[in-house]
C-alpha atoms as a PDB file:
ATOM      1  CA  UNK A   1      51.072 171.657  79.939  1.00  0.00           C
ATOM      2  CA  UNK A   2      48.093 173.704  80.435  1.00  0.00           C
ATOM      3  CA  UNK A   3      47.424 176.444  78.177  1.00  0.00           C
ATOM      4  CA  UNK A   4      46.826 179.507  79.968  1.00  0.00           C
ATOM      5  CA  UNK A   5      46.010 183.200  79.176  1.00  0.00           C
ATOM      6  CA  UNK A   6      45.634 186.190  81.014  1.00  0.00           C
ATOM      7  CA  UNK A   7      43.761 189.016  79.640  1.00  0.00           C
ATOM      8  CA  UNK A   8      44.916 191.958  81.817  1.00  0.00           C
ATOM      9  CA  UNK A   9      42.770 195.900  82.713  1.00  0.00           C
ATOM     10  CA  UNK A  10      41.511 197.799  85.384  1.00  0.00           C
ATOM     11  CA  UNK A  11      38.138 196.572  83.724  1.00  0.00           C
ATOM     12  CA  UNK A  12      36.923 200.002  85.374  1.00  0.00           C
ATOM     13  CA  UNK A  13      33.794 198.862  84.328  1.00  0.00           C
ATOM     14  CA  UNK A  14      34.287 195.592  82.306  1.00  0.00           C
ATOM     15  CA  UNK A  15      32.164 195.912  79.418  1.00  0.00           C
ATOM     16  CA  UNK A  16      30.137 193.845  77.353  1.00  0.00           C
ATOM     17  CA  UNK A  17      33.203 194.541  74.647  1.00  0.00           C
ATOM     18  CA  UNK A  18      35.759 193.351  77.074  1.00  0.00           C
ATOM     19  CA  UNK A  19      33.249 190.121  77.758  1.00  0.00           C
ATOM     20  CA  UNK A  20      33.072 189.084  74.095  1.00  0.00           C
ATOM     21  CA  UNK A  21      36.954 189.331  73.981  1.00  0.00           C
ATOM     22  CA  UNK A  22      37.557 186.496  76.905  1.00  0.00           C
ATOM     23  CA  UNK A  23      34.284 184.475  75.323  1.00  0.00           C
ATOM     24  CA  UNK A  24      36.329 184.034  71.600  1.00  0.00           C
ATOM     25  CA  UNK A  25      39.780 183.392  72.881  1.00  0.00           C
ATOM     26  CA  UNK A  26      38.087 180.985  75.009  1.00  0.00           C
ATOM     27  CA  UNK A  27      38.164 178.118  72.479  1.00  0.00           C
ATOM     28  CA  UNK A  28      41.904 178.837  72.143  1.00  0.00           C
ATOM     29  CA  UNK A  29      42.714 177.989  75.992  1.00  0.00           C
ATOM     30  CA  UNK A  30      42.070 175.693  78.963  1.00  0.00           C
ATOM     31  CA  UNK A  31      41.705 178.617  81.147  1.00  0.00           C
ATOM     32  CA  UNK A  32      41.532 181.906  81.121  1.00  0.00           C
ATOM     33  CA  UNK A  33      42.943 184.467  84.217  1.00  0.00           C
ATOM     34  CA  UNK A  34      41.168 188.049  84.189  1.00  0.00           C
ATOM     35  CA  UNK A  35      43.485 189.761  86.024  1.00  0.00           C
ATOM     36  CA  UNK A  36      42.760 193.350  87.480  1.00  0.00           C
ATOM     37  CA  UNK A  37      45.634 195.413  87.867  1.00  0.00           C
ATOM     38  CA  UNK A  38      45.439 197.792  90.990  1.00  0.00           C
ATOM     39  CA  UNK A  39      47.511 201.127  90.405  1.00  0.00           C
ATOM     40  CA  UNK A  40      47.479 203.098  93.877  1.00  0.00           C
ATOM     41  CA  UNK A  41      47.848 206.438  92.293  1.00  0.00           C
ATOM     42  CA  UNK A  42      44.771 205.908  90.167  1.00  0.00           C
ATOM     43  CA  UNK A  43      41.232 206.785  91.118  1.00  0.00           C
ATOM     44  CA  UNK A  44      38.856 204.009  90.657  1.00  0.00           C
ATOM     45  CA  UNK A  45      35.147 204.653  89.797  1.00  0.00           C
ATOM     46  CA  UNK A  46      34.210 200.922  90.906  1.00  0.00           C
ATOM     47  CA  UNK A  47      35.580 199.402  94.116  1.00  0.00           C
ATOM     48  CA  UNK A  48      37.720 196.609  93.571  1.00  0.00           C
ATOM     49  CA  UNK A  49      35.423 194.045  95.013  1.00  0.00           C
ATOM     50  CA  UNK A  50      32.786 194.684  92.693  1.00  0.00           C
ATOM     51  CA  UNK A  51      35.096 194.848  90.191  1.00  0.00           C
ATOM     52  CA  UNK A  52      35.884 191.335  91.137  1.00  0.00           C
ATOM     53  CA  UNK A  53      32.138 190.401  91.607  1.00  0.00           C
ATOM     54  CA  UNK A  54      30.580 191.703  87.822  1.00  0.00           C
ATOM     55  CA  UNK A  55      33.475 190.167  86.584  1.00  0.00           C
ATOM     56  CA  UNK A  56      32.786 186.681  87.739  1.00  0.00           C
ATOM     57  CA  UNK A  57      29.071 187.279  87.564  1.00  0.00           C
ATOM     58  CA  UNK A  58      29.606 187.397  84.062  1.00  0.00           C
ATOM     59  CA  UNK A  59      31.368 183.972  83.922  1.00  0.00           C
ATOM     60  CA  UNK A  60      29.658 181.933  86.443  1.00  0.00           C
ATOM     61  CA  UNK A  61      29.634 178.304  86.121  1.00  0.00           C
ATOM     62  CA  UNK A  62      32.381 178.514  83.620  1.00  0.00           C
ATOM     63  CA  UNK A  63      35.500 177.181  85.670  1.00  0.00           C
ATOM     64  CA  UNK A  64      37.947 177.989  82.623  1.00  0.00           C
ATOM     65  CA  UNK A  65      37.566 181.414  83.421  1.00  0.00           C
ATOM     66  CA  UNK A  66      38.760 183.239  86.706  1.00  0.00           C
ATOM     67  CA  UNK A  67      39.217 186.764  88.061  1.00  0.00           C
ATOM     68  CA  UNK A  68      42.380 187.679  90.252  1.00  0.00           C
ATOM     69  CA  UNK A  69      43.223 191.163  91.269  1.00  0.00           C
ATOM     70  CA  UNK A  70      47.278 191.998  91.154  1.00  0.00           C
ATOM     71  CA  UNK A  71      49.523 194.319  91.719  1.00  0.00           C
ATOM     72  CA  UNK A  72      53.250 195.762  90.096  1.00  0.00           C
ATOM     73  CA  UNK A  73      54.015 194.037  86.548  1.00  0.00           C
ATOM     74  CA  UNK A  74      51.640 192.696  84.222  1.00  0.00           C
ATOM     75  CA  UNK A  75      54.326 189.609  83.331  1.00  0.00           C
ATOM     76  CA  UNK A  76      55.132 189.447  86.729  1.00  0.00           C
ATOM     77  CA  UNK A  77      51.745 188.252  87.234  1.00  0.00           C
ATOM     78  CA  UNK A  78      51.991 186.064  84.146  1.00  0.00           C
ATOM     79  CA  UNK A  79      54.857 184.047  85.501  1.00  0.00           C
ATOM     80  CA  UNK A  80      53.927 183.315  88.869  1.00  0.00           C
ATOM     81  CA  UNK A  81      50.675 182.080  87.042  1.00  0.00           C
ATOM     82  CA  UNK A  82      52.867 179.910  84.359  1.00  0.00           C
ATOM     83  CA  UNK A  83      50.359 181.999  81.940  1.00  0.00           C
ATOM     84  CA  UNK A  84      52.848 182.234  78.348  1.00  0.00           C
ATOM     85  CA  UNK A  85      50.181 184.379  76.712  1.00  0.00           C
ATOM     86  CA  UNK A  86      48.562 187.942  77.440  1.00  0.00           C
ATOM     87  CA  UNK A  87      45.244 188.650  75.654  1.00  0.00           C
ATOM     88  CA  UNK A  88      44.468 191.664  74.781  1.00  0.00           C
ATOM     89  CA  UNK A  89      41.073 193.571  72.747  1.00  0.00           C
ATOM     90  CA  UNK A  90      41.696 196.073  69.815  1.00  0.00           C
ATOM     91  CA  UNK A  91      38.793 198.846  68.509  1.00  0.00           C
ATOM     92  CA  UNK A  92      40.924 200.627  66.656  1.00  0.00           C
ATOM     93  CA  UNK A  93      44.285 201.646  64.496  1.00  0.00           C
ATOM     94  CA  UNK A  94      45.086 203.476  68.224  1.00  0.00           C
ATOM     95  CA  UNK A  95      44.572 200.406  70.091  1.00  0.00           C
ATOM     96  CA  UNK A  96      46.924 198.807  67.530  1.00  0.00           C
ATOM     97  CA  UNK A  97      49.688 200.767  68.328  1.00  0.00           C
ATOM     98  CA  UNK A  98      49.355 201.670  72.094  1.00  0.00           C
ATOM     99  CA  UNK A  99      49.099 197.779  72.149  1.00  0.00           C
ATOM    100  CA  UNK A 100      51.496 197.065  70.077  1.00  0.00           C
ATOM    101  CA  UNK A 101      54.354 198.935  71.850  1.00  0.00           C
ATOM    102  CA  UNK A 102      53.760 196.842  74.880  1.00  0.00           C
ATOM    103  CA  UNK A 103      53.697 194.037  73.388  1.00  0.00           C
ATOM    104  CA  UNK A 104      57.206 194.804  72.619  1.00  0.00           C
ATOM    105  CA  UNK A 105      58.192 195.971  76.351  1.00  0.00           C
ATOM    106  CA  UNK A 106      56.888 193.002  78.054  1.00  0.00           C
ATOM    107  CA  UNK A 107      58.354 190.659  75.549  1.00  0.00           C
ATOM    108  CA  UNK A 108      61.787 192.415  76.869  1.00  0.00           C
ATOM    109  CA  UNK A 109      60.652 192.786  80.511  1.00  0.00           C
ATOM    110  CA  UNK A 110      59.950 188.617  80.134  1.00  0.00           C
ATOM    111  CA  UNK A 111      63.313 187.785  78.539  1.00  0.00           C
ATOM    112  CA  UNK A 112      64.577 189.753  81.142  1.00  0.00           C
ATOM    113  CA  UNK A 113      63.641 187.649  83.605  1.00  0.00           C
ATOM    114  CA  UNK A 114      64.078 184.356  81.370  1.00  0.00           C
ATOM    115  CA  UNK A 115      60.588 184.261  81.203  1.00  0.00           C
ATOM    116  CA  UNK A 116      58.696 183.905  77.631  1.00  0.00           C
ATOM    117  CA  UNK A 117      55.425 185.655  76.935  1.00  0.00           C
ATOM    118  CA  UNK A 118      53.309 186.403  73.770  1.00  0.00           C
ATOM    119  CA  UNK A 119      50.936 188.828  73.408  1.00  0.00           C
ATOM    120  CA  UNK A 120      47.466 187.549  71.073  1.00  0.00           C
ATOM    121  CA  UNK A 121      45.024 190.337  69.557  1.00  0.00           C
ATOM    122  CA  UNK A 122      41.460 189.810  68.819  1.00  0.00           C
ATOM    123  CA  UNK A 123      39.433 192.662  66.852  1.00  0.00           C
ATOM    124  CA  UNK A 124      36.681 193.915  68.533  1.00  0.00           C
ATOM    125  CA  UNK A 125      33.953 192.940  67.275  1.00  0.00           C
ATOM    126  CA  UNK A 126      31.877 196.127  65.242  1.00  0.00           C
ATOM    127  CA  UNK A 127      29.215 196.294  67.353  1.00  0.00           C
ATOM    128  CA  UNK A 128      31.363 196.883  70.660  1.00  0.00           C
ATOM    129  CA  UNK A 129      34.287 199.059  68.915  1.00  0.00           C
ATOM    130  CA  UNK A 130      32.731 202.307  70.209  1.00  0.00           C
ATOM    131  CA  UNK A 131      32.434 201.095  74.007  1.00  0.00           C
ATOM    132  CA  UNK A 132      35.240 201.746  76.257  1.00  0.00           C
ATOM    133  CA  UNK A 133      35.249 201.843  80.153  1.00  0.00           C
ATOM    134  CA  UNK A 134      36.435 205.433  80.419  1.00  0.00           C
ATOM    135  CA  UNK A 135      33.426 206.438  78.078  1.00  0.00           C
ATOM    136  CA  UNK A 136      31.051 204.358  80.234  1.00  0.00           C
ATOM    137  CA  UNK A 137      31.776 205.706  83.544  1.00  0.00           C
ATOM    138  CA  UNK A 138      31.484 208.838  81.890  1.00  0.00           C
ATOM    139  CA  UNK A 139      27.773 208.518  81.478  1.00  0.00           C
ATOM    140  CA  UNK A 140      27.387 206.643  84.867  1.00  0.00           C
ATOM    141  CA  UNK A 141      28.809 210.061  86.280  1.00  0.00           C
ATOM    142  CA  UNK A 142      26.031 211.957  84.262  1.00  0.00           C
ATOM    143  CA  UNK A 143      23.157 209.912  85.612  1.00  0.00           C
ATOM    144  CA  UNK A 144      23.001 207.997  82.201  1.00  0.00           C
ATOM    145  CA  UNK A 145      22.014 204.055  81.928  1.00  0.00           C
ATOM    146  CA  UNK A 146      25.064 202.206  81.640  1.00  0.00           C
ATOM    147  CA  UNK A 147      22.445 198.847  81.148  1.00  0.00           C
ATOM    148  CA  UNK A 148      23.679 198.087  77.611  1.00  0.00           C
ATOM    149  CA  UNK A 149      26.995 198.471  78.075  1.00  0.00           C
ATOM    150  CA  UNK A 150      27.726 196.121  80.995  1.00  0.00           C
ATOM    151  CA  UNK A 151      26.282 193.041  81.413  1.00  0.00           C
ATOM    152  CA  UNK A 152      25.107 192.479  85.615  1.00  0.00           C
ATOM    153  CA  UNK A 153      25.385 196.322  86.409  1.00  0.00           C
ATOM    154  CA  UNK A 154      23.759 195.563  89.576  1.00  0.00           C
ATOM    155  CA  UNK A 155      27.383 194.149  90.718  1.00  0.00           C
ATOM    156  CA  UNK A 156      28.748 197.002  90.387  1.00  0.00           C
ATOM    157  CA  UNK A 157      29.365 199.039  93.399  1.00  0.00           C
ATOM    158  CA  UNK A 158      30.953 202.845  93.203  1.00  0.00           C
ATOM    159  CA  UNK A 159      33.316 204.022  95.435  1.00  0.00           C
ATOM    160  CA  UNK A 160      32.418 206.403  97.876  1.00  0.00           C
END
C-alpha cells in the first residue's frame, strides 16, 4: 500500500519554512499531497491559482510531491485520498499545542467516520522558526521584499 501524506495550509504564501518541512518528510513517504484548504469567509492575499502555481514551482520534476486545492474537512480530504497521515511544521511551544489539539479532533473526526489518521510533527528547522505566512504578507503589504522568504515569488499573484 502506498504510503501517503498530506501536509495541509492555506500556504498564504508558502514559505521557504513550509518547503523544508515537505523536503524532510519526503524520505518518509512515496508521495506527498500539499493540499490547500479554501475557507470562503477568509480573505486571501494570494489567488488560489498562484497559490497552486509557487507551490508546484517549488517541486517541479519531483512527481512524489503534488498540490491539490480542497474544500470542508481536512480528513475528509485525507480519506478520499487513502492519505493515513497529516504532516504538519512546528516553530514553537504555541505551534505545539494549537497543533496538538487537532491532532486530537481529527483523530476523533476520523474514527468517526471509521477512518484512521495520524498526525507526524517535524521541528522547524532554526533558521526558518521566525517565518510565518501571516508575517510575510505583512511586509508584502508594506512594500517590503518578500525574496528570502519564498522561494519563486514571481508565481505569486495577489488578489485584486
Amino acid at each position: 500500500m502506498e504510503k501517503i501524506g498530506v501536509f495541509p495550509g492555506s500556504f498564504d504564501p508558502f514559505t521557504k519554512g513550509h518547503e523544508d518541512i515537505v523536503k524532510r518528510f519526503l524520505p518518509q513517504f512515496d508521495r506527498i499531497i500539499i493540499a490547500i484548504g479554501e475557507n470562503s469567509k477568509k480573505q486571501y492575499m494570494y489567488t488560489i491559482a498562484s497559490r497552486m502555481s509557487h507551490i508546484q514551482s517549488i517541486f517541479e520534476g519531483d512527481e512524489r510531491v503534488s498540490v491539490e486545492a480542497f474544500e470542508g474537512l481536512t480528513v475528509s480530504f485525507c480519506k478520499e485520498k487513502k492519505a493515513r497521515y497529516l504532516l504538519r511544521g512546528l516553530r514553537n511551544s504555541t505551534d505545539f499545542e494549537f497543533e496538538k489539539a487537532i491532532a486530537h479532533m481529527n483523530e476523533d473526526v476520523a474514527r468517526n467516520d471509521n477512518f484512521e489518521i495520524e498526525t507526524l510533527f517535524l521541528i522547524t528547522d532554526k533558521k526558518f522558526s521566525a517565518i510565518s505566512s501571516s508575517i510575510v504578507r505583512e511586509i508584502k503589504k508594506n512594500n517590503g521584499a518578500i525574496k528570502q522568504f519564498v522561494t519563486n515569488e514571481e508565481h505569486l499573484i495577489i488578489n485584486a
